[in-house]
Protein backbone atom coordinates (compact mmCIF):
# COMPACT_ATOMS: atom_id res chain seq x y z
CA UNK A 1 -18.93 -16.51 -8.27
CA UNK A 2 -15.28 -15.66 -7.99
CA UNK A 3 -13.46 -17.07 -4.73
CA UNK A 4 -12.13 -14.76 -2.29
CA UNK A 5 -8.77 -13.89 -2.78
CA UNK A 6 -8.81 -14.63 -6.58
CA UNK A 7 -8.33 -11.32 -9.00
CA UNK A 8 -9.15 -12.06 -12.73
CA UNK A 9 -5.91 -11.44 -14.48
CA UNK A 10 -2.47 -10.64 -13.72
CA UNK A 11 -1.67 -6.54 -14.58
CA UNK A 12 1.61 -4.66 -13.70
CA UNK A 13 0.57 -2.05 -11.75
CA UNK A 14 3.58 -0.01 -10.38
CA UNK A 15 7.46 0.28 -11.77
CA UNK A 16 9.39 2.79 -10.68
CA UNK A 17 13.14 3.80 -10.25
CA UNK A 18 14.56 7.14 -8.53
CA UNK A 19 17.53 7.86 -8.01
CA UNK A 20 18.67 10.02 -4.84
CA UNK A 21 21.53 11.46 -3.79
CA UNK A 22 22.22 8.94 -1.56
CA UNK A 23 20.42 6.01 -3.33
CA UNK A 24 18.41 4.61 -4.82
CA UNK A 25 14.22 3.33 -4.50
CA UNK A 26 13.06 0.81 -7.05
CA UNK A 27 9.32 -0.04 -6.70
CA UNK A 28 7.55 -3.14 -8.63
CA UNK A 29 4.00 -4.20 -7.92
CA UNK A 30 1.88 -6.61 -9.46
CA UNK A 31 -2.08 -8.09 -9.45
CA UNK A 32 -1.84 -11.86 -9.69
CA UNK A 33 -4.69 -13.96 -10.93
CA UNK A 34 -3.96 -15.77 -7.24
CA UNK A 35 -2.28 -15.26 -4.30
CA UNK A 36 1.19 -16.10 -4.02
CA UNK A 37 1.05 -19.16 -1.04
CA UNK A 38 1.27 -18.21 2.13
CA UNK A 39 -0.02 -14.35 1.14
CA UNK A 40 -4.06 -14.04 1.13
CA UNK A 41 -3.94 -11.06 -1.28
CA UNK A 42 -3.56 -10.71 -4.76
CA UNK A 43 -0.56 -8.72 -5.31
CA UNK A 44 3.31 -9.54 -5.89
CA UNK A 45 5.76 -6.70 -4.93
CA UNK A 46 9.29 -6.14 -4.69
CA UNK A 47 10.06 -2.49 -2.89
CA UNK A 48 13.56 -1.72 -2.25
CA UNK A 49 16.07 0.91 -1.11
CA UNK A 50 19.96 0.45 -2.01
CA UNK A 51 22.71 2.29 -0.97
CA UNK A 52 26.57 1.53 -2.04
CA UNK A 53 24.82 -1.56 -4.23
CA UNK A 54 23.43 -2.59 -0.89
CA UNK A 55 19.88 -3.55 -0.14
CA UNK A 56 19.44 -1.86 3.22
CA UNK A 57 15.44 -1.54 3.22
CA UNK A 58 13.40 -4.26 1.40
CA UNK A 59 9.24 -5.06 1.55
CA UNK A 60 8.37 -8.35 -0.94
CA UNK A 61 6.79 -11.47 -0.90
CA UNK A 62 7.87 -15.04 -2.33
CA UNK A 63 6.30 -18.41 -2.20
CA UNK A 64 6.98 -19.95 0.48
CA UNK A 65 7.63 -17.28 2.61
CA UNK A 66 5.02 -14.66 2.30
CA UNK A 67 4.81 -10.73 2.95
CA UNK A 68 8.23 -9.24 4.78
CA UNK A 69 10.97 -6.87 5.05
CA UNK A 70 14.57 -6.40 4.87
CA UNK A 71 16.35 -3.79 7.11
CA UNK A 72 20.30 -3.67 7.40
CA UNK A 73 20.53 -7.48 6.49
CA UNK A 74 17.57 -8.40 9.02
CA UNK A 75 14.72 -10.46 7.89
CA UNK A 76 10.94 -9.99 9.68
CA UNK A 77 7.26 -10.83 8.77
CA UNK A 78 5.46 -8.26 7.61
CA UNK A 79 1.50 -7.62 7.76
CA UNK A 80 -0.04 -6.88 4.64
CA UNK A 81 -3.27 -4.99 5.08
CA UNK A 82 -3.96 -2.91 1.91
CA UNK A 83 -1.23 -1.80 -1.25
CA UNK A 84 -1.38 1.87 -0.17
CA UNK A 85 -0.36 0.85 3.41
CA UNK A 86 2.39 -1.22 2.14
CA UNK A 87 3.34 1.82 0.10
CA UNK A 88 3.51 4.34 2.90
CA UNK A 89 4.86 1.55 5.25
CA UNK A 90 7.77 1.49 2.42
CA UNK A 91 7.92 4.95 2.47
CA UNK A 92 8.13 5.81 5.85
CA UNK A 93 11.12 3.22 6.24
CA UNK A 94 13.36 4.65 3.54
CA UNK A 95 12.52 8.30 4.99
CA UNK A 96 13.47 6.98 8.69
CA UNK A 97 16.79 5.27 6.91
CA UNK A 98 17.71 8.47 5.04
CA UNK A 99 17.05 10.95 7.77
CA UNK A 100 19.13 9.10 10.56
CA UNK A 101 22.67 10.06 11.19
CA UNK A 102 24.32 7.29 9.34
């Protein structure tokens, strides 16, 4: 029986770069064979949005700290629920970034 939380091997799922005319989005998302401590999932991502070579929106997850963002410099925790959340939640940010009157 495989414990819960453990995936069998560790597969790139998502790499992506676009370029927009303001900046740029550079998604990377990985299945781990384990969870990355403190994180009860499986999966290791890195979603970003940069502007002038500066990070303005950020989701990831590193040992140590577990799942959070990045907005304008701020740190926050972030609850993971399911990948395609986390996508949209992504998403969503950028769009709310791009669309304000900066």
């Amino acid at each position: 029986m495989i414990p819960h939380g453990y995936c069998m091997t560790a597969k790139q799922l998502l790499r992506d770069r676009k370029e927009f005319a303001r900046g740029t989005v550079e998604r990377v998302v990985w299945r781990l064979p384990q969870p990355v401590p403190p994180c009860t999932h499986c999966f290791k991502y890195r979603l970003v949005y940069v502007e002038d070579g500066r990070r303005v929106i950020g989701f990831d997850n590193e040992r140590g700290k577990g799942d959070h963002y990045h907005r304008e410099g701020r740190e926050a925790p972030y609850r993971f629920t399911t990948l395609e959340r986390l996508l949209n939640d992504f998403s969503s940010a950028v769009a709310q970034w791009v669309e304000a009157d900066r």
